[in-house]
N, C-alpha and C. Protein backbone atom coordinates (compact mmCIF):
# COMPACT_ATOMS: atom_id res chain seq x y z
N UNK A 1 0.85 -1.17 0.00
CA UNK A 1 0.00 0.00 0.00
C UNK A 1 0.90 1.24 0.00
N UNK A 2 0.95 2.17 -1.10
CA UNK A 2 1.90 2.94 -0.68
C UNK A 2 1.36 4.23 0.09
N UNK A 3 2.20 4.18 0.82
CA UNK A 3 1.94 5.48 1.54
C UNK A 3 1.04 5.17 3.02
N UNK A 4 0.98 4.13 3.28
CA UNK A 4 0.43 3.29 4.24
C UNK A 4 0.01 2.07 4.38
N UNK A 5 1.39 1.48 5.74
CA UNK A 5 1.85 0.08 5.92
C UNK A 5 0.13 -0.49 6.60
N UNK A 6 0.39 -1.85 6.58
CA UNK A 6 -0.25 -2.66 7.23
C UNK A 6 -1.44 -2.31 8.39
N UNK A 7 0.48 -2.27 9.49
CA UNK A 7 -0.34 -1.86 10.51
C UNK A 7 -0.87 -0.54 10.73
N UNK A 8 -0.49 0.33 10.05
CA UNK A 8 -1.13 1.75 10.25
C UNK A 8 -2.61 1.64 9.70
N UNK A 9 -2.59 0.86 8.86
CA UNK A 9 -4.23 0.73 8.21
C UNK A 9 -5.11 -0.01 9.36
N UNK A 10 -4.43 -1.02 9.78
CA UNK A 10 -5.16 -1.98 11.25
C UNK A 10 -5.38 -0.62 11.87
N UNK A 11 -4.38 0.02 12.26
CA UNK A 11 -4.98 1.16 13.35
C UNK A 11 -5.93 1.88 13.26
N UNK A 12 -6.17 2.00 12.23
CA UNK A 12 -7.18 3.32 11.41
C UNK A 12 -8.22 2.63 11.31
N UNK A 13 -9.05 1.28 11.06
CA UNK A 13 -9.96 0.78 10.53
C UNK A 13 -10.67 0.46 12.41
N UNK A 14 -9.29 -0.14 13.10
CA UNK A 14 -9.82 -0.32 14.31
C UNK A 14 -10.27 0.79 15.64
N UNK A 15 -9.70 1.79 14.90
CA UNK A 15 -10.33 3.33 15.47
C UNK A 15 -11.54 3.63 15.13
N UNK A 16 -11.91 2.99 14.02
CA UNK A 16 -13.55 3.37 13.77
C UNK A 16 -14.47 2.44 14.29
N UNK A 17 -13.86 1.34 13.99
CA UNK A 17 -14.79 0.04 14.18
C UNK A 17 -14.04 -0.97 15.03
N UNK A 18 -14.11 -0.42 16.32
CA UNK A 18 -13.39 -1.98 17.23
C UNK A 18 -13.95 -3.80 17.46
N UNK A 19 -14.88 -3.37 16.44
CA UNK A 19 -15.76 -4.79 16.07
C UNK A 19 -15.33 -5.29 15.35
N UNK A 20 -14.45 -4.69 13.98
CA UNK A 20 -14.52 -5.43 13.09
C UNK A 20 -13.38 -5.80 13.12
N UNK A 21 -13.40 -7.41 12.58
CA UNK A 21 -11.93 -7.97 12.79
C UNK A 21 -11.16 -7.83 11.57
N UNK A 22 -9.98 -7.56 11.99
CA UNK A 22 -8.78 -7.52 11.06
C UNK A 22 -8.18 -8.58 11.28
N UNK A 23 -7.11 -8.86 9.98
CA UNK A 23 -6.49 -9.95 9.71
C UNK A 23 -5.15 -9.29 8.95
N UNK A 24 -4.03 -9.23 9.53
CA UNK A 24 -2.78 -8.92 8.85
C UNK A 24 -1.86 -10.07 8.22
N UNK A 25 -1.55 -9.75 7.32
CA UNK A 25 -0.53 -10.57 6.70
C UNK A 25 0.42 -10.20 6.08
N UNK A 26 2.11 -10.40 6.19
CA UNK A 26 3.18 -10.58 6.15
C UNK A 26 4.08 -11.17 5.87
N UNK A 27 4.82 -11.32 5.34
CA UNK A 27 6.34 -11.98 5.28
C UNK A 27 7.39 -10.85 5.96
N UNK A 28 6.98 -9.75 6.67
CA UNK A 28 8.18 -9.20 6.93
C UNK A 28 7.83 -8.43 8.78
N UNK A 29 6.96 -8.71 9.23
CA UNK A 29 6.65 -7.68 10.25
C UNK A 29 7.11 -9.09 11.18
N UNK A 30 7.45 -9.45 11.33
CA UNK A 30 7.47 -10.08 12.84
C UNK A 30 8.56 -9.35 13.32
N UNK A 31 9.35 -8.78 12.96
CA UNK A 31 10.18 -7.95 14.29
C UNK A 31 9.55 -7.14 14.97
N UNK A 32 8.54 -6.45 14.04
CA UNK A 32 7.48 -5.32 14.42
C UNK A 32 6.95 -5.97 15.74
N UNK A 33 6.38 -6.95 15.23
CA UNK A 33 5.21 -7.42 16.30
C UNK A 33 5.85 -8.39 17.50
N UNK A 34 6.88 -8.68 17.16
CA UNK A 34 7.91 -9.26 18.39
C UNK A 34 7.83 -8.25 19.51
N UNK A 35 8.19 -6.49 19.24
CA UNK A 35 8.55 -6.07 19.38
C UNK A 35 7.72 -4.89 20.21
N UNK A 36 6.22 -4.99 19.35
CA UNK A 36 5.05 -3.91 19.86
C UNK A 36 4.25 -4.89 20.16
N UNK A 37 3.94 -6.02 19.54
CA UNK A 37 2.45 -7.18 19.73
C UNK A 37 1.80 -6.52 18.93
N UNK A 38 0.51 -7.41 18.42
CA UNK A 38 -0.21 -6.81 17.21
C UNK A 38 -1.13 -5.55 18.29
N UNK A 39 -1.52 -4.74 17.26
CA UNK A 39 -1.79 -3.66 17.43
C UNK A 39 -3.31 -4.09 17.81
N UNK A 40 -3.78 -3.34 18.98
CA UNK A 40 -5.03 -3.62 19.91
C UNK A 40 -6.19 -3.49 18.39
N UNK A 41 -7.12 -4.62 18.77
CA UNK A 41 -7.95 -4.75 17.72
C UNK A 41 -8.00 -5.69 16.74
N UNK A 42 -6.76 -6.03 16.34
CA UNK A 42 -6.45 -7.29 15.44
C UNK A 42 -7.09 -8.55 15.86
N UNK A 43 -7.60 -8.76 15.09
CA UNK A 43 -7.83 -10.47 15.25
C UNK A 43 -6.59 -11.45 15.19
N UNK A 44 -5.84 -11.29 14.35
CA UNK A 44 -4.70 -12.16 14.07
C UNK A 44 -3.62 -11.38 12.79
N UNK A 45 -2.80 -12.60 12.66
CA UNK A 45 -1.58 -12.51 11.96
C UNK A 45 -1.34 -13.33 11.87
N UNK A 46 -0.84 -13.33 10.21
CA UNK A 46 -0.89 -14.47 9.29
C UNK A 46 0.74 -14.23 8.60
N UNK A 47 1.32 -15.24 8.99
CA UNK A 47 2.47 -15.39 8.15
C UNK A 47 2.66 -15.70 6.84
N UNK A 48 3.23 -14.42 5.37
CA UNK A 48 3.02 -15.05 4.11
C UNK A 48 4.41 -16.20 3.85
N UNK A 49 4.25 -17.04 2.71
CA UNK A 49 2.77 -17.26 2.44
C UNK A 49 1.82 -18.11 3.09
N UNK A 50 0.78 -18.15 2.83
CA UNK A 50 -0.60 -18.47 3.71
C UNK A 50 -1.11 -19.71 2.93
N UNK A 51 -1.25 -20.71 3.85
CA UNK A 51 -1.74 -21.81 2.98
C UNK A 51 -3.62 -21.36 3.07
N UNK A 52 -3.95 -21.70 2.19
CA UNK A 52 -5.88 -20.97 1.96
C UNK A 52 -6.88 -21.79 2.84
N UNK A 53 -6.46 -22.86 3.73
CA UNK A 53 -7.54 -23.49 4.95
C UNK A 53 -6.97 -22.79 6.07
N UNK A 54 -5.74 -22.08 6.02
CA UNK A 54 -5.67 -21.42 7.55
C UNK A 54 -6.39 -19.82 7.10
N UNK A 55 -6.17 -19.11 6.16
CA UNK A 55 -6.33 -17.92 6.12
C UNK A 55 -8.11 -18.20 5.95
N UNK A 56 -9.21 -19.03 5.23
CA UNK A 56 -10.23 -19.57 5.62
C UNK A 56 -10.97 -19.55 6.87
N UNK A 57 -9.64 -20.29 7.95
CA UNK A 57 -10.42 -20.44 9.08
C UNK A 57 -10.08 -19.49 10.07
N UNK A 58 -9.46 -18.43 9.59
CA UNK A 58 -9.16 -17.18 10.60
C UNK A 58 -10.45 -16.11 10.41
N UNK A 59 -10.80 -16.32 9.14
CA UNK A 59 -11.84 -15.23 8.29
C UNK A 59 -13.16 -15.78 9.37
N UNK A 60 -13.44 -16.86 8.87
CA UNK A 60 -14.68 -17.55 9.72
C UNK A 60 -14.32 -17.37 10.97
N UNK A 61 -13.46 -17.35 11.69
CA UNK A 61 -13.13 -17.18 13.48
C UNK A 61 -13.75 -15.45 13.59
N UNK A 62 -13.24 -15.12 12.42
CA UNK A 62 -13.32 -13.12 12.56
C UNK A 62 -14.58 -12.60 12.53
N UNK A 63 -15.41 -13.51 11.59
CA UNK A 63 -16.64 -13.43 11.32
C UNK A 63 -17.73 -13.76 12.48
N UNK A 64 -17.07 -14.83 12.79
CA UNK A 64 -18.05 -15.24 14.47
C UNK A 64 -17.52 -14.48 15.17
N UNK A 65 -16.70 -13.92 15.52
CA UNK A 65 -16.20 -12.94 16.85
C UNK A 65 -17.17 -11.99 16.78
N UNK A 66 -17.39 -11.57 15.37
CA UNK A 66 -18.13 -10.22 15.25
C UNK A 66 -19.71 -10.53 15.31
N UNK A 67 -20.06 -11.29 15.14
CA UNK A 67 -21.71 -12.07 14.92
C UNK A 67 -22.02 -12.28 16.74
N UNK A 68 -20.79 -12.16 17.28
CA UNK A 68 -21.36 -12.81 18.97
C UNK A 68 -21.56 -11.20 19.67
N UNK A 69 -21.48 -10.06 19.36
CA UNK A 69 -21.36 -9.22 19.70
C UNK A 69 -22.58 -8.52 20.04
C-alpha cells in the first residue's frame, strides 16, 4: 500500500470500528510485532505465504467474533 503500511491501516480501521476484525498478513513484520504485539484490535496474523484453509479459518473465526457481539 503505498503510503500506508499494514499496521497503520489496522490502526485506522480499528479506530472506527473496534468490532470489526482484522487480519494482517506478512512476510516481513514479525520484528514489528515481536517487538510492539499486534496492534489492539487485530484479530490475528498471518504469516506469508498463507496456505488458503488457515487464512479460511481465521476469516470464519473473525466473522463469528463479530456475529457474537
Amino acid at each position: 500500500m503505498p503510503g500506508l503500511g499494514g499496521i497503520e491501516a489496522a490502526r485506522r480501521i480499528t479506530a472506527k470500528d473496534r468490532n470489526h476484525p482484522v487480519i494482517l498478513m506478512s512476510g516481513y513484520a514479525e520484528s514489528y510485532l515481536e517487538k510492539h504485539g499486534l496492534p489492539k484490535g487485530v484479530h490475528t496474523f498471518l504469516k506469508k505465504p498463507v496456505e488458503e484453509r488457515i487464512l479460511l479459518r481465521e476469516v470464519e473465526k473473525g466473522i463469528a467474533s463479530r456475529s457474537e457481539l
